[in-house]
Protein backbone atom coordinates (compact mmCIF):
# COMPACT_ATOMS: atom_id res chain seq x y z
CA UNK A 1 219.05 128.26 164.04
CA UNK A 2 221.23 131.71 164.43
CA UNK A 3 223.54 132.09 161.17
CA UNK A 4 226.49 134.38 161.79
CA UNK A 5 229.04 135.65 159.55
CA UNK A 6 232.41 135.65 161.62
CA UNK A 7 234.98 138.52 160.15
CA UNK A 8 238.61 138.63 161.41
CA UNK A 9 241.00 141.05 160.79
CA UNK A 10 243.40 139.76 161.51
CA UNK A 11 243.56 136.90 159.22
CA UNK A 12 243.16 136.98 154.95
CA UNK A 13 239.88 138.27 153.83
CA UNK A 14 237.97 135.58 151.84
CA UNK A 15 239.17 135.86 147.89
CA UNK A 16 236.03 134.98 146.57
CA UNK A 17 232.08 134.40 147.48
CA UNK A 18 232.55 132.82 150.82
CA UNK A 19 232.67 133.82 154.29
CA UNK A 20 236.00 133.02 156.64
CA UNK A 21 233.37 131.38 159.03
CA UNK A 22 230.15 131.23 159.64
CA UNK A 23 228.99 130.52 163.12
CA UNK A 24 225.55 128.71 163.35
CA UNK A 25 224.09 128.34 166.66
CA UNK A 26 227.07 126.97 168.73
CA UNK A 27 229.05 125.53 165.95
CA UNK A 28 231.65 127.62 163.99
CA UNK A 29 232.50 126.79 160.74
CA UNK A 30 236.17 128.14 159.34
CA UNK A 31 236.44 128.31 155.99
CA UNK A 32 239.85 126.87 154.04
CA UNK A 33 242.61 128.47 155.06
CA UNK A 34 245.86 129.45 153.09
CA UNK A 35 248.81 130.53 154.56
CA UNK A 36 248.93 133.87 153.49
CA UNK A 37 250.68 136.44 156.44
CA UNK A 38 247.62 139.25 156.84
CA UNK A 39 250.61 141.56 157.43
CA UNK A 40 252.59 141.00 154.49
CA UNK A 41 249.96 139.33 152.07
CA UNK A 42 252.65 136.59 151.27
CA UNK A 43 252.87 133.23 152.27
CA UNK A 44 256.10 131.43 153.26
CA UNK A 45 258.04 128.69 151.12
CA UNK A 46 257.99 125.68 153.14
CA UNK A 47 255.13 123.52 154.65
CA UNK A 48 255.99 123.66 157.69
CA UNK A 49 255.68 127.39 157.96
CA UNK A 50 252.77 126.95 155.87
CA UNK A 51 250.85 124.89 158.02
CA UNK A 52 251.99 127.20 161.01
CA UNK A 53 250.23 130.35 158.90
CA UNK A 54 247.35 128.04 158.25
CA UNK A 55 246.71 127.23 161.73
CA UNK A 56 247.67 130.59 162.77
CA UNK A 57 244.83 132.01 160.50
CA UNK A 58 242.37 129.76 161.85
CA UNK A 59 243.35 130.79 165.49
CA UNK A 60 242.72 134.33 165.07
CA UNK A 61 239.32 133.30 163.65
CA UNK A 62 238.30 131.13 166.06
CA UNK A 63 238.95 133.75 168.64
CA UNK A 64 237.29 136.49 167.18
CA UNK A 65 234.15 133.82 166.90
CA UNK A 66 234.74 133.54 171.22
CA UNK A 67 236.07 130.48 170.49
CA UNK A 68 239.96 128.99 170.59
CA UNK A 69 241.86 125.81 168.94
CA UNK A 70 241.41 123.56 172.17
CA UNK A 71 237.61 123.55 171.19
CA UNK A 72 238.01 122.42 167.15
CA UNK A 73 236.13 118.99 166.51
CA UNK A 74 236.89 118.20 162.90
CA UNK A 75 239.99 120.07 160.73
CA UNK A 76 240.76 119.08 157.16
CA UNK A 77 243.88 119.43 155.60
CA UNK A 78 244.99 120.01 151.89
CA UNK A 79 248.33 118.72 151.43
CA UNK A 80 249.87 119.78 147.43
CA UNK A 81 252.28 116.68 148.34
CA UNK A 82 251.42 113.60 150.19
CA UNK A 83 254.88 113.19 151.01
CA UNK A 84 254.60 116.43 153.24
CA UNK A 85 252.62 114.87 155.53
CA UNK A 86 255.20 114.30 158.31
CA UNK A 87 256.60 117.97 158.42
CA UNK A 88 252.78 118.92 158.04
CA UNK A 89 251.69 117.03 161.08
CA UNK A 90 254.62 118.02 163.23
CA UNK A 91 253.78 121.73 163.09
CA UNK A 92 250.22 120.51 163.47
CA UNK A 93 250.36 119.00 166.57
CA UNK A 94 251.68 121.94 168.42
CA UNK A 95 248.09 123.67 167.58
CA UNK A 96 246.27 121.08 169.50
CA UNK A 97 246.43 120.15 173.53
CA UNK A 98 244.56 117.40 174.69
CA UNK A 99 242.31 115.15 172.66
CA UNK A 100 243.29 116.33 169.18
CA UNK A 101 239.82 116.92 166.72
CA UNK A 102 239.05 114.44 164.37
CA UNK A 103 241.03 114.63 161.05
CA UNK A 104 241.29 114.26 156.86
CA UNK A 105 244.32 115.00 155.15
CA UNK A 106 244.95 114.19 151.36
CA UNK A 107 246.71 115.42 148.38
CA UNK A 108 245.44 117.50 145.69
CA UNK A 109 246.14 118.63 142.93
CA UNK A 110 246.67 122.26 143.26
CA UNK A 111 245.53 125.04 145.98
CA UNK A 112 244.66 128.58 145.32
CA UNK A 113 247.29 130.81 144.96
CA UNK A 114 250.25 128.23 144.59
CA UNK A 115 249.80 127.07 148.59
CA UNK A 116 251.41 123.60 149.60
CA UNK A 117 248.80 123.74 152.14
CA UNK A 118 244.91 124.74 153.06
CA UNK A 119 243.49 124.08 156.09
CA UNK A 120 239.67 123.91 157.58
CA UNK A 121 238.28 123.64 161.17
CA UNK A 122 234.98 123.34 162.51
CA UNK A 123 234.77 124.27 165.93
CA UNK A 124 232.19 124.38 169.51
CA UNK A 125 232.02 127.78 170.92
């Protein structure tokens, strides 16, 4: 098995001893993803831009890997509030066309850096 460490500009550098994705063999791992705006460095105040960041973040990553969103398998999703789940899934579903990849989403207790939302992906290249 081929172990690749994926790096992406154009999303947040990992804040801490992890990679943003590792690609092994055909299979692309993203790590967690906050919402923070590689631009800016901030992330927005509602979920549902948020999620959009998220996603976003994961997008650019994916692509850099030669990969894109329609080929995700499994995402999970990091929710601060439950009861954000709706406005979460609404943004969410624009990210996705065709069968939509296999999904978790729960609440937690806190994210890193104050987030109302994190957001993984494993992905085919």
């Amino acid at each position: 098995m081929k172990k690749e460490k994926i790096v992406c500009d154009l999303s947040p550098a990992a804040i801490g001893p992890y990679s943003q994705a590792i690609k092994a063999d055909d299979l692309i791992f993203v790590s967690g993803q906050l919402p923070i705006d590689v631009k800016t460095g901030e992330m927005a105040s509602t979920v549902e831009e948020q999620t959009r960041q998220s996603l976003t973040n994961i997008k650019n990553i994916l692509e850099t890997a030669g990969s894109n969103m329609n080929n995700v398998v499994k995402t999970t999703v990091l929710l601060k509030d439950i009861n954000d789940f709706t406005k979460m899934n609404d943004v969410y579903a624009t990210f996705f066309s065709g069968d939509a990849p296999a999904r978790i989403a729960y609440q937690v207790v806190a994210l890193p850096k104050g987030a109302l939302v994190e957001i993984e992906a494993i992905a085919i290249k």
